[in-house]
N, C-alpha and C. Protein backbone atom coordinates (compact mmCIF):
# COMPACT_ATOMS: atom_id res chain seq x y z
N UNK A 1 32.08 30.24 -59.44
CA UNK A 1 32.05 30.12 -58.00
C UNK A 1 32.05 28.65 -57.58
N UNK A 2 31.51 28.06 -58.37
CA UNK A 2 31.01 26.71 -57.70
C UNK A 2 32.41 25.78 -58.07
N UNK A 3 33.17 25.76 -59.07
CA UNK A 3 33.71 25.32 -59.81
C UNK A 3 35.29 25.82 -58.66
N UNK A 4 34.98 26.58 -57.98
CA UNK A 4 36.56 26.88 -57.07
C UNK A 4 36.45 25.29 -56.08
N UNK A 5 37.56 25.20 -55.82
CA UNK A 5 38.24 24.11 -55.20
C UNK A 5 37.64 24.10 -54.07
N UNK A 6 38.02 24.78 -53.34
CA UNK A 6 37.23 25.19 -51.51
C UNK A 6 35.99 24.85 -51.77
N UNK A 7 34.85 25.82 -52.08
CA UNK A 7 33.80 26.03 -52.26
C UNK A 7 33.28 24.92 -52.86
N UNK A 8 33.68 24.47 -54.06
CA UNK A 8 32.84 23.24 -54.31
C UNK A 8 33.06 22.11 -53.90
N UNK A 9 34.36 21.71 -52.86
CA UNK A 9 33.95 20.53 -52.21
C UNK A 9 33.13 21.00 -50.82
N UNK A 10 32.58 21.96 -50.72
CA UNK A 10 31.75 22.29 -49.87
C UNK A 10 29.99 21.86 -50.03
N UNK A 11 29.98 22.58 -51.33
CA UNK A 11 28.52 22.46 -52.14
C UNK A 11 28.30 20.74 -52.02
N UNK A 12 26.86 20.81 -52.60
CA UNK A 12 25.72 19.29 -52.70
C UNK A 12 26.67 18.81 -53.77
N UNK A 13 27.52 19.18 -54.71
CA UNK A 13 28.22 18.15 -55.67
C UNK A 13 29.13 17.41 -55.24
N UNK A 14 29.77 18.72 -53.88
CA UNK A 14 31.21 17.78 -53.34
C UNK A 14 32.08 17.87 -54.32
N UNK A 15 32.65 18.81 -55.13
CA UNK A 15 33.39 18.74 -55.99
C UNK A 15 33.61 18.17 -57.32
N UNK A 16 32.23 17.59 -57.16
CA UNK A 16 31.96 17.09 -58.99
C UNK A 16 32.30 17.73 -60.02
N UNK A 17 32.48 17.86 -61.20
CA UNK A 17 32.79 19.07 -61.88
C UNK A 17 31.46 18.08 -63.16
N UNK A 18 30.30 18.83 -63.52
CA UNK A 18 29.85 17.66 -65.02
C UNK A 18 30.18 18.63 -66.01
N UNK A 19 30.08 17.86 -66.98
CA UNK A 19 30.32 18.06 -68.17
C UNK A 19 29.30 20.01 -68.63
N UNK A 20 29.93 20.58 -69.54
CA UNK A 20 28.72 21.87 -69.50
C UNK A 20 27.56 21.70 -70.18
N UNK A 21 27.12 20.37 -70.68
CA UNK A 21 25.92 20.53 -71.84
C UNK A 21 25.22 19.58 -70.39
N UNK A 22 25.60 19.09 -69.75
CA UNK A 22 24.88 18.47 -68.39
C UNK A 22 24.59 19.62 -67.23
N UNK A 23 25.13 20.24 -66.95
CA UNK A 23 25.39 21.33 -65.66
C UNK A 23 23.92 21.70 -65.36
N UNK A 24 23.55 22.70 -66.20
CA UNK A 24 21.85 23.37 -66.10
C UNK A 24 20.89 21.98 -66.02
N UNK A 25 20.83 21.17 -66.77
CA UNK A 25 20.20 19.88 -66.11
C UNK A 25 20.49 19.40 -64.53
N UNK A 26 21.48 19.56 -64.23
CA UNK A 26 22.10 18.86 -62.77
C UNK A 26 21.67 19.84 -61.96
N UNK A 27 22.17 20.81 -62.56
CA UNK A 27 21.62 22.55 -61.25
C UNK A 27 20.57 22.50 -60.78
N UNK A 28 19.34 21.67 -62.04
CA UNK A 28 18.04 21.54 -61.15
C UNK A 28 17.32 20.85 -61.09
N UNK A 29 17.87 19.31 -61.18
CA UNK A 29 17.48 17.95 -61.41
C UNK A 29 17.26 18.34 -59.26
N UNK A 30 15.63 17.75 -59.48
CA UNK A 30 15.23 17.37 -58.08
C UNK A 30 15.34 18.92 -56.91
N UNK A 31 15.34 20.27 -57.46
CA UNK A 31 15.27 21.33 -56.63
C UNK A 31 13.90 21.99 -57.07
N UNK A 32 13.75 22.04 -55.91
CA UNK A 32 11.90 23.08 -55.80
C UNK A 32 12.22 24.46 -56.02
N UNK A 33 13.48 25.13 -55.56
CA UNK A 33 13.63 26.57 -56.24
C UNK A 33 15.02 26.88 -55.68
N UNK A 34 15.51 28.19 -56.14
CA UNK A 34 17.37 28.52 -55.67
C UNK A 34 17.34 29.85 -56.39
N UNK A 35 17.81 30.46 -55.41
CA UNK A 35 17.47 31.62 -55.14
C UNK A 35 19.40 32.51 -55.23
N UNK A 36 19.57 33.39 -56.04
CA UNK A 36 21.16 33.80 -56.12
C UNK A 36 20.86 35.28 -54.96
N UNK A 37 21.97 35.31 -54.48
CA UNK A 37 22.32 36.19 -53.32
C UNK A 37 23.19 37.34 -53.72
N UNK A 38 22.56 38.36 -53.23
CA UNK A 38 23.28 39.36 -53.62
C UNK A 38 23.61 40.69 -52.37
N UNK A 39 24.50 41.12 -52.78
CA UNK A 39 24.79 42.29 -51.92
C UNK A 39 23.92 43.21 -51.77
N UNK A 40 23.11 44.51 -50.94
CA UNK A 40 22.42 45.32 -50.83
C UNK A 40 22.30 46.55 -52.07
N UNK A 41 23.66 46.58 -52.08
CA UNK A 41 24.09 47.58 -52.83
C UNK A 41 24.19 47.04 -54.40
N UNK A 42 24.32 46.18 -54.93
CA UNK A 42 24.26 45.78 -55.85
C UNK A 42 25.55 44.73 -56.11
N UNK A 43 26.40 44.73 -57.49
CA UNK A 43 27.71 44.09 -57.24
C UNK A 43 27.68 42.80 -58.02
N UNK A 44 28.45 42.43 -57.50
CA UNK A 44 28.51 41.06 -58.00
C UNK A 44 27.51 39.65 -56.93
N UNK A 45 27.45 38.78 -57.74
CA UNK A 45 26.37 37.59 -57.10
C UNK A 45 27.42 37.36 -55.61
N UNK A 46 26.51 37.24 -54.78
CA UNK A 46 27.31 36.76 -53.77
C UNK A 46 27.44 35.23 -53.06
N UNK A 47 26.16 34.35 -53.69
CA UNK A 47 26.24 32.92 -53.47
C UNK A 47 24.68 32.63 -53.97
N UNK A 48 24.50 31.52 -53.69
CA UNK A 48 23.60 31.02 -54.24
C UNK A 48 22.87 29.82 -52.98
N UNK A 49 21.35 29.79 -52.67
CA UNK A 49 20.75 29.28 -52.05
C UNK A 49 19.83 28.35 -52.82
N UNK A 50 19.82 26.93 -52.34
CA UNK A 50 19.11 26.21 -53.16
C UNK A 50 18.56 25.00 -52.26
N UNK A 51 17.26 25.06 -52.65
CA UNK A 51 15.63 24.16 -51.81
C UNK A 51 15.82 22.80 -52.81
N UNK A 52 16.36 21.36 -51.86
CA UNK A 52 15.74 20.15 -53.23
C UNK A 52 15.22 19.28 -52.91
N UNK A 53 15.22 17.99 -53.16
CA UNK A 53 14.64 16.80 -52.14
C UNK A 53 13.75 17.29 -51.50
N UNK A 54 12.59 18.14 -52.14
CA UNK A 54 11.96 18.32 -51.19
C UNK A 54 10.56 17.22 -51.30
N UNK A 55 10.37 17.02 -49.94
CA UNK A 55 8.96 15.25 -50.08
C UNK A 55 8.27 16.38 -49.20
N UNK A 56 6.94 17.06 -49.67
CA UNK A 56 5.67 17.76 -49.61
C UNK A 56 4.80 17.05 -48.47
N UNK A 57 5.13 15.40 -48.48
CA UNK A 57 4.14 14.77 -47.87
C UNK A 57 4.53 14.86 -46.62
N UNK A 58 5.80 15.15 -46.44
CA UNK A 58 6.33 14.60 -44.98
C UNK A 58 6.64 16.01 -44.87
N UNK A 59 6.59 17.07 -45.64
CA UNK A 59 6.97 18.69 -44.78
C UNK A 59 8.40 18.49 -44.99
N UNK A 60 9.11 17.93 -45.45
CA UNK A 60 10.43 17.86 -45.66
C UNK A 60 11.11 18.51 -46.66
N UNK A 61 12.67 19.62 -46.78
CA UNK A 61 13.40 19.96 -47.85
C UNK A 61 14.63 20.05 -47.53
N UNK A 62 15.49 19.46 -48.35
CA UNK A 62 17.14 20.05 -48.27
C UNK A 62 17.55 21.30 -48.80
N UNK A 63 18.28 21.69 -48.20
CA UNK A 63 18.87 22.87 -48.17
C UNK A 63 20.85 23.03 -48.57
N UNK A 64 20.75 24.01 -49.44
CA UNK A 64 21.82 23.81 -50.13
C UNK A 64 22.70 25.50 -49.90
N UNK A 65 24.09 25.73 -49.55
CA UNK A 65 24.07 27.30 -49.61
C UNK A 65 25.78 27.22 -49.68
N UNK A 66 25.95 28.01 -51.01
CA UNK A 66 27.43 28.16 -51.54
C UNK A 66 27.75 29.59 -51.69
N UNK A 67 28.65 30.01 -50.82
CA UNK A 67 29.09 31.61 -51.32
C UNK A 67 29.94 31.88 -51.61
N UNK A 68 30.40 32.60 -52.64
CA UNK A 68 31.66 33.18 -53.44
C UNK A 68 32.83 33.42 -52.01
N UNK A 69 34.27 33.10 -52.63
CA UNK A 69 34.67 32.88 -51.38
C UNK A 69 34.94 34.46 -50.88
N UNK A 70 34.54 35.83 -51.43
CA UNK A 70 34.69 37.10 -50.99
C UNK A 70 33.52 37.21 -49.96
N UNK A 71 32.46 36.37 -49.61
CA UNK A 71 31.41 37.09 -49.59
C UNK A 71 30.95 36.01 -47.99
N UNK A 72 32.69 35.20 -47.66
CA UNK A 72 32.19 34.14 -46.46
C UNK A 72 32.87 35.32 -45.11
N UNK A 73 32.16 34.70 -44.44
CA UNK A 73 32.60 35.65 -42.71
C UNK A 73 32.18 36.82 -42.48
N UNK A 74 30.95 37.62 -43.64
CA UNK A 74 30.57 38.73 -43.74
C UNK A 74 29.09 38.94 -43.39
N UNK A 75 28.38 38.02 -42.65
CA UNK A 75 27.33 37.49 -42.68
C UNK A 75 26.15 37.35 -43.89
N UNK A 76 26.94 37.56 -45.05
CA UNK A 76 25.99 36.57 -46.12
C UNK A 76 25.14 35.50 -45.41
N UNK A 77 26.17 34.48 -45.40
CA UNK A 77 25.48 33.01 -45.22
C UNK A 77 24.45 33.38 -44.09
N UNK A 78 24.38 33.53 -43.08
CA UNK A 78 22.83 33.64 -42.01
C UNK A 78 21.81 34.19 -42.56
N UNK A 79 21.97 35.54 -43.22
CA UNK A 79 21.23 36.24 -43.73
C UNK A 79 20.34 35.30 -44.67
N UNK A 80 21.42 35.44 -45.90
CA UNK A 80 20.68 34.60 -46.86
C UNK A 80 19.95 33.66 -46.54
N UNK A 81 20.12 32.48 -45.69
CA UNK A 81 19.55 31.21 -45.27
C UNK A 81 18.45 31.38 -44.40
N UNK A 82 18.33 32.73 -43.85
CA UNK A 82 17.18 32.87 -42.82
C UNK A 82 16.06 33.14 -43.78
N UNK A 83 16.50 34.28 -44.58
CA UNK A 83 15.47 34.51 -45.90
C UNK A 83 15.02 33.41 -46.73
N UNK A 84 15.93 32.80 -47.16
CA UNK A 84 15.63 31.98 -48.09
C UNK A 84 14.65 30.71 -47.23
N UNK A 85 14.96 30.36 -45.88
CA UNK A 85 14.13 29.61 -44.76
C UNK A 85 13.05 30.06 -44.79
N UNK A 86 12.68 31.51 -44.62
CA UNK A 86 11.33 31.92 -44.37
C UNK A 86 10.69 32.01 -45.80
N UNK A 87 11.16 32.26 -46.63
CA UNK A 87 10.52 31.94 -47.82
C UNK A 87 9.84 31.10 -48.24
N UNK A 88 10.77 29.56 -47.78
CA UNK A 88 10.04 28.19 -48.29
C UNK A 88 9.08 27.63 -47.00
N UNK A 89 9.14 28.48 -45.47
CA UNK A 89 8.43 27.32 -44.88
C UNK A 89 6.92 28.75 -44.96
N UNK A 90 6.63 29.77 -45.63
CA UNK A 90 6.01 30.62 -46.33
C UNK A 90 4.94 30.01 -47.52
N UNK A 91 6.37 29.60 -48.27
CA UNK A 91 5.21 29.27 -49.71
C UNK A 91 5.14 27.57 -49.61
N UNK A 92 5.42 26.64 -48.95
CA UNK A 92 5.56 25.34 -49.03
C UNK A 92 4.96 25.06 -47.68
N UNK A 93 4.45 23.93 -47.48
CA UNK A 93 3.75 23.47 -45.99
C UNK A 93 5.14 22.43 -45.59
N UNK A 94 5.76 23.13 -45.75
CA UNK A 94 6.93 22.89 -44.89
C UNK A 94 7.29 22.57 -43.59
N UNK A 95 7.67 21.71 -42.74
CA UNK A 95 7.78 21.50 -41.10
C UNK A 95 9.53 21.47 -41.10
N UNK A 96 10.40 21.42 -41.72
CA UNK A 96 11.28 21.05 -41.24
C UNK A 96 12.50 21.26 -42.26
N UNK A 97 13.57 21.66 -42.60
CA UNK A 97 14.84 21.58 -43.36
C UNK A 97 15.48 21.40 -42.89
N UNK A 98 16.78 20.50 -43.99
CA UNK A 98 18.16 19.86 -43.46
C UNK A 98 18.49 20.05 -43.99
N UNK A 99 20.21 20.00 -43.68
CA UNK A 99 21.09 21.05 -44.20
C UNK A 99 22.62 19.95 -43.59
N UNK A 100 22.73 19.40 -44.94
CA UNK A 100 23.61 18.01 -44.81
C UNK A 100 24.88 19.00 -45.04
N UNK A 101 26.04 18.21 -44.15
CA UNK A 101 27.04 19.13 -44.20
C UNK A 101 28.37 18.02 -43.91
N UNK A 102 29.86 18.31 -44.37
CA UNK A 102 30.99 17.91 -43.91
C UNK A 102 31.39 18.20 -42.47
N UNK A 103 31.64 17.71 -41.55
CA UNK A 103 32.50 17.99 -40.34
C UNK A 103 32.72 19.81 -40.50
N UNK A 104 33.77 19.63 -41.64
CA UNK A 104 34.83 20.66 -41.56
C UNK A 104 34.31 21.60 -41.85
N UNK A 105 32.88 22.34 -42.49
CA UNK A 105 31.84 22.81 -42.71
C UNK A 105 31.26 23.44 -41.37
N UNK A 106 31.00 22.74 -40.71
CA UNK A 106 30.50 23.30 -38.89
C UNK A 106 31.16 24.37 -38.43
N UNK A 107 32.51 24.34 -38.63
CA UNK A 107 33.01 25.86 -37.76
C UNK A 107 32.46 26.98 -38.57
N UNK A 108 32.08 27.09 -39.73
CA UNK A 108 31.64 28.57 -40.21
C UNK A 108 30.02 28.74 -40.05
N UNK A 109 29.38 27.95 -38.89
CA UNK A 109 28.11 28.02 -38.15
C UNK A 109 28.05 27.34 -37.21
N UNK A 110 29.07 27.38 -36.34
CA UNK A 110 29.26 26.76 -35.10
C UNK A 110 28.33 27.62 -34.00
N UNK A 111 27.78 28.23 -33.75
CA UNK A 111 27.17 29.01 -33.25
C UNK A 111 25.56 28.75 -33.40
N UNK A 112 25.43 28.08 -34.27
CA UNK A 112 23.65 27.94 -34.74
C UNK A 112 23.22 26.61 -34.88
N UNK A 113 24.46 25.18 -34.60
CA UNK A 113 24.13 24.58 -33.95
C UNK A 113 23.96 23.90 -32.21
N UNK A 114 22.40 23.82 -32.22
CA UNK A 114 21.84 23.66 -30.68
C UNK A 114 21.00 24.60 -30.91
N UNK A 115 21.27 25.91 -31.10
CA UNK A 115 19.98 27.24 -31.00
C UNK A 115 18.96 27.08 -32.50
N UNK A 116 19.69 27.03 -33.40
CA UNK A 116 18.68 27.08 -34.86
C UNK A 116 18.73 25.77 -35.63
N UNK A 117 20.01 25.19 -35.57
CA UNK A 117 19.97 23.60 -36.28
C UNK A 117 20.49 22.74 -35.02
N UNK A 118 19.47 21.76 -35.65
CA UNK A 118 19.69 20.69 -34.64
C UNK A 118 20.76 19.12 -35.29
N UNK A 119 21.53 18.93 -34.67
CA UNK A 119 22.09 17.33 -35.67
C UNK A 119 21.04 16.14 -35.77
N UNK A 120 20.65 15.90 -36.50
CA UNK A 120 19.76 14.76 -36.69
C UNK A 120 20.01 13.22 -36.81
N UNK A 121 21.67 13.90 -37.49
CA UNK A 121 22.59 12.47 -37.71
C UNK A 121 23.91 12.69 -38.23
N UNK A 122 24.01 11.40 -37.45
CA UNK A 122 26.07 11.84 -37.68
C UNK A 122 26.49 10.47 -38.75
N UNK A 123 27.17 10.84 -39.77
CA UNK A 123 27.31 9.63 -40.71
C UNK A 123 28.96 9.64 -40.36
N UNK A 124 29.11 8.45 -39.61
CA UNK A 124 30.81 8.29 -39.27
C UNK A 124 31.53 8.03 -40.52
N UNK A 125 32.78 9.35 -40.58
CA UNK A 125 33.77 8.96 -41.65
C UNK A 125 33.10 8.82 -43.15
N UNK A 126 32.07 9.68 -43.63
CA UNK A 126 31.26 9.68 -44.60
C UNK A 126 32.03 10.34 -45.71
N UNK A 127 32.56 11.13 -45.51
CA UNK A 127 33.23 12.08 -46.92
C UNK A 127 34.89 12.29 -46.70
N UNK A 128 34.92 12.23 -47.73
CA UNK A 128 36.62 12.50 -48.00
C UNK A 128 36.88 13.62 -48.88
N UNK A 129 37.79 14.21 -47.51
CA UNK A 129 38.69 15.57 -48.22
C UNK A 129 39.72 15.53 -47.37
N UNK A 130 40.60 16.53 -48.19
CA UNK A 130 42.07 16.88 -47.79
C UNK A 130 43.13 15.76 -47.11
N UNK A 131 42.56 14.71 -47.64
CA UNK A 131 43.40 14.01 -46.93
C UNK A 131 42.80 12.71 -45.98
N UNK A 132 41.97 12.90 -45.24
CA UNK A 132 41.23 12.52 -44.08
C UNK A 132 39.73 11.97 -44.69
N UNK A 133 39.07 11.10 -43.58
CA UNK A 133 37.62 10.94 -43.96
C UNK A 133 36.91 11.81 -42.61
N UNK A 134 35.70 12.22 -42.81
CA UNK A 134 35.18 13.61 -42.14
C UNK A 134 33.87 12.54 -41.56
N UNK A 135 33.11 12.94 -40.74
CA UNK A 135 31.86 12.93 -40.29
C UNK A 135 30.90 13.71 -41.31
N UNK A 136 29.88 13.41 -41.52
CA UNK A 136 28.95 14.23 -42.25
C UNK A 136 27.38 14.22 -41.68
N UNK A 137 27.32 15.48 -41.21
CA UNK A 137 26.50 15.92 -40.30
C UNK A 137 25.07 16.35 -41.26
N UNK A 138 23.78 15.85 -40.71
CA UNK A 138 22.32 16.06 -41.00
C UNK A 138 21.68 16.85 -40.07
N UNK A 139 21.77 18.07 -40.37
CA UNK A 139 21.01 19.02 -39.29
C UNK A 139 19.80 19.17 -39.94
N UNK A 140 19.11 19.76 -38.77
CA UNK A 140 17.25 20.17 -39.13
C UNK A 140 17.42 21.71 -38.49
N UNK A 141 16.55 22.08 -39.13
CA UNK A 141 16.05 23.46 -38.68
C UNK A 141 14.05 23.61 -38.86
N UNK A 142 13.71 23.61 -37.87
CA UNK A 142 12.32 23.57 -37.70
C UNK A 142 11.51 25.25 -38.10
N UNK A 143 10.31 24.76 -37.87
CA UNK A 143 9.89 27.02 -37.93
C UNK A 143 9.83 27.48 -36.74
N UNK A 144 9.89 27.04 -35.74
CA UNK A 144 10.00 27.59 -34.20
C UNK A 144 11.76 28.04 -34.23
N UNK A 145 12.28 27.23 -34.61
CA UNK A 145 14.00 27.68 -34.71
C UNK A 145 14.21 29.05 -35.19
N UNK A 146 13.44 28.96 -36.67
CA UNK A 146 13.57 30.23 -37.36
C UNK A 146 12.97 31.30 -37.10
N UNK A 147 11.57 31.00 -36.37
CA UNK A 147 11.08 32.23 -35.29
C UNK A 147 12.28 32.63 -34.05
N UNK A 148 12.75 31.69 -33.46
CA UNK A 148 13.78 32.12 -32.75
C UNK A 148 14.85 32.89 -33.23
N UNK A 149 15.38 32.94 -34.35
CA UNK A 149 16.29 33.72 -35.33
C UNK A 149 16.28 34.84 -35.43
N UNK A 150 14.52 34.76 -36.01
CA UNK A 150 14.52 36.06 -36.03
C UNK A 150 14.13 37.36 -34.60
N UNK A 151 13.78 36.45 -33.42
CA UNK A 151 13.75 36.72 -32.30
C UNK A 151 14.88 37.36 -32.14
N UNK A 152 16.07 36.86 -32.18
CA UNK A 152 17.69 37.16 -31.81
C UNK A 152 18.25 38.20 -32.99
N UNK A 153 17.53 38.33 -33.79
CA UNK A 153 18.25 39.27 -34.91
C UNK A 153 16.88 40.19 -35.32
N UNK A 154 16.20 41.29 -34.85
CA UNK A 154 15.09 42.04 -34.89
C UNK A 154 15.29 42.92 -36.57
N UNK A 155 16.39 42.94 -36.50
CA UNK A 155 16.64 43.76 -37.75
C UNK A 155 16.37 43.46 -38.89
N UNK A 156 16.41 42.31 -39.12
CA UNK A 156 16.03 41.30 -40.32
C UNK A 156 14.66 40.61 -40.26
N UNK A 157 13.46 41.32 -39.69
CA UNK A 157 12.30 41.06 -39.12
C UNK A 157 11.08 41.74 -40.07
N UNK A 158 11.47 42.97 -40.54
CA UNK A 158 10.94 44.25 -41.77
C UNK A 158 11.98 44.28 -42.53
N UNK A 159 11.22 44.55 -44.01
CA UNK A 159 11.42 44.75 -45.04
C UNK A 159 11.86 46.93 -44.67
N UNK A 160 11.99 47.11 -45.99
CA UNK A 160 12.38 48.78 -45.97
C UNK A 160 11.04 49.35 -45.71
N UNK A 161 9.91 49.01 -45.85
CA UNK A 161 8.33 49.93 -45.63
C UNK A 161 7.98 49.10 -44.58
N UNK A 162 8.55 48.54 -43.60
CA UNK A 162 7.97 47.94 -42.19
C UNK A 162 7.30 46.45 -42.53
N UNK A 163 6.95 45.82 -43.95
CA UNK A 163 5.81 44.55 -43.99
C UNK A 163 6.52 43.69 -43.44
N UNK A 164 5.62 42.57 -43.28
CA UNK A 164 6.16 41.80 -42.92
C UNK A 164 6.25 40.20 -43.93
N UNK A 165 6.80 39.58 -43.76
CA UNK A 165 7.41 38.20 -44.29
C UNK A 165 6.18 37.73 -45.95
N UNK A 166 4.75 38.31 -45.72
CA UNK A 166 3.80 38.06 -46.29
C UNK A 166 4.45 38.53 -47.97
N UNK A 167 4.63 39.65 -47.48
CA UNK A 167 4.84 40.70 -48.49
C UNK A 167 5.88 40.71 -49.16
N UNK A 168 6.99 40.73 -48.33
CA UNK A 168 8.44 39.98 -48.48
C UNK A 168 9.07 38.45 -49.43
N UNK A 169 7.52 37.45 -49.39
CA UNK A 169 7.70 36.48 -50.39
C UNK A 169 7.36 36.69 -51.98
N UNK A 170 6.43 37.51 -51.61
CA UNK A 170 6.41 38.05 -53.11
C UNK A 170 7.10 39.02 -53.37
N UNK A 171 7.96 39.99 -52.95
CA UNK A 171 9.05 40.27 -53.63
C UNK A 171 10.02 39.88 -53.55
N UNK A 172 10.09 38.64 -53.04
CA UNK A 172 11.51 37.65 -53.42
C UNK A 172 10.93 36.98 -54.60
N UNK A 173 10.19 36.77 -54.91
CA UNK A 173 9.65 35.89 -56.54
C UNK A 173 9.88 37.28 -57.44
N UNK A 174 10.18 38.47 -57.26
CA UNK A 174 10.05 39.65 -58.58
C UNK A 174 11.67 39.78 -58.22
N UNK A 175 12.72 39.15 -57.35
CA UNK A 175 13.83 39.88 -56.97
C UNK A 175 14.25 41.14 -56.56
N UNK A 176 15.23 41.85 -56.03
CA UNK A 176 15.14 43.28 -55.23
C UNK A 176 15.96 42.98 -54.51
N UNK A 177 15.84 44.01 -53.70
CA UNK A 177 17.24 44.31 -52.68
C UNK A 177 16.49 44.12 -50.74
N UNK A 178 16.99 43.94 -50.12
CA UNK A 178 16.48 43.38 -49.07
C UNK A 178 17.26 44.38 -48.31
N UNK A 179 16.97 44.35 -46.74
CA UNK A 179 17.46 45.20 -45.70
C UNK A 179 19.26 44.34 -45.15
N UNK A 180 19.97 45.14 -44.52
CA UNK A 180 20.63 44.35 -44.18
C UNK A 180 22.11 44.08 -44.88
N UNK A 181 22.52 43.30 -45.03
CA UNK A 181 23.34 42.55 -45.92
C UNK A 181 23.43 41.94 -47.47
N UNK A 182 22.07 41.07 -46.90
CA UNK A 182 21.97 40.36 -48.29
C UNK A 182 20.62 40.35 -48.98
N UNK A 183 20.19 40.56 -50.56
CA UNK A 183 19.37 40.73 -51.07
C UNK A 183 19.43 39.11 -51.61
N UNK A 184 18.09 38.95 -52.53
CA UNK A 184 18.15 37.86 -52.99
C UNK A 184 17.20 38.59 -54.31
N UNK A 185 17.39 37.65 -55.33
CA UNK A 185 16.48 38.23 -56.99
C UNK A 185 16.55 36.50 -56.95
N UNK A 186 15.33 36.04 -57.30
CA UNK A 186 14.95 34.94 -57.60
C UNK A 186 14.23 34.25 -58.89
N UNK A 187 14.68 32.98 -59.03
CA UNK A 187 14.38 32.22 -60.12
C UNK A 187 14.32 30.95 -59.64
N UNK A 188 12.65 30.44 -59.85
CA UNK A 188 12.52 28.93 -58.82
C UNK A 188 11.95 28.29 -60.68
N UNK A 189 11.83 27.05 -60.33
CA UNK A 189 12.06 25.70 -61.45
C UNK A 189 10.73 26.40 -61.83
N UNK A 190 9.77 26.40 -61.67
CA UNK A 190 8.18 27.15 -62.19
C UNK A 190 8.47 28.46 -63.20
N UNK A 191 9.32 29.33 -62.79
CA UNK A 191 9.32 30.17 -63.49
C UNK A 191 10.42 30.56 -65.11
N UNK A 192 11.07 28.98 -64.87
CA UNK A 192 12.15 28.74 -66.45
C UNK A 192 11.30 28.55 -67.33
């Protein structure tokens, strides 16, 4: 997945390709946990969510989210990222995630910036693709944002027995199937 053309000049590598006896070192050099996405029903992986840079002192984490290219425009990506959001500002004293992005990246969440991410910073002409140099955008997403989220989307609020988010983090650490769209089965750097 990561290794497709599209998709990985999308991802935190930007199209790096390393070497394979480096890769699993790089996958989690500097990430607090990353979480693979999956369909309800089972299937194949549907992307992968990943927490890094994260500084504890300041409530701060980056946020990382790559999906197989079957699995974009289907609302994977919100899903996953809302979960995987409430997860870390859950188990981490978390205030705040960013979610560094290309220009050309924005239209497939053009909609959730202003309401859930905010731009924090615009790096003029920062990355190069296709041709062109892009803007590269630093959004935040706060926990009032993500309360708002889930304000606007009630459905994704309970688990299948009604709990709520408490209950829900610990069975994202055992993996399972989630309501909705997208499940997540998890594996954070603590538990390799």
């Amino acid at each position: 997945m990561l290794s497709d053309g599209d998709i990985g000049a999308r991802w935190r590598l930007r199209g790096a390709v390393p070497r394979p006896q480096a890769f699993d070192q790089l996958l989690w050099d500097g990430v607090l946990t990353q979480l693979i996405v999956e369909g309800s029903s089972g299937g194949p992986q549907r992307g992968l969510v990943t927490a890094y840079a994260a500084n504890l002192s300041t409530g701060t984490a980056h946020v990382a989210v790559a999906l197989a290219p079957q699995s974009t425009q289907r609302g994977y990506g919100p899903e996953a990222t809302a979960i995987f959001a409430r997860y870390l500002f859950a188990t981490w004293t978390l205030r705040k995630l960013y979610f560094e992005t290309p220009e050309f990246n924005c239209s497939q969440f053009a909609s959730a910036i202003g309401r859930y991410l905010h731009i924090e910073a615009r790096l003029k002409g920062h990355e190069y693709f296709n041709g062109r140099y892009w803007d590269s955008l630093i959004l935040a997403m706060y926990r009032d944002d993500l309360d708002r989220f889930y304000a606007d989307h009630p459905r994704l609020t309970h688990n299948n027995n009604g709990n709520r988010a408490v209950q829900e983090r610990s069975y994202l650490h055992a993996g399972g199937t989630w309501p909705g769209n997208a499940s997540v089965a998890a594996e954070s750097a603590g538990d390799r």
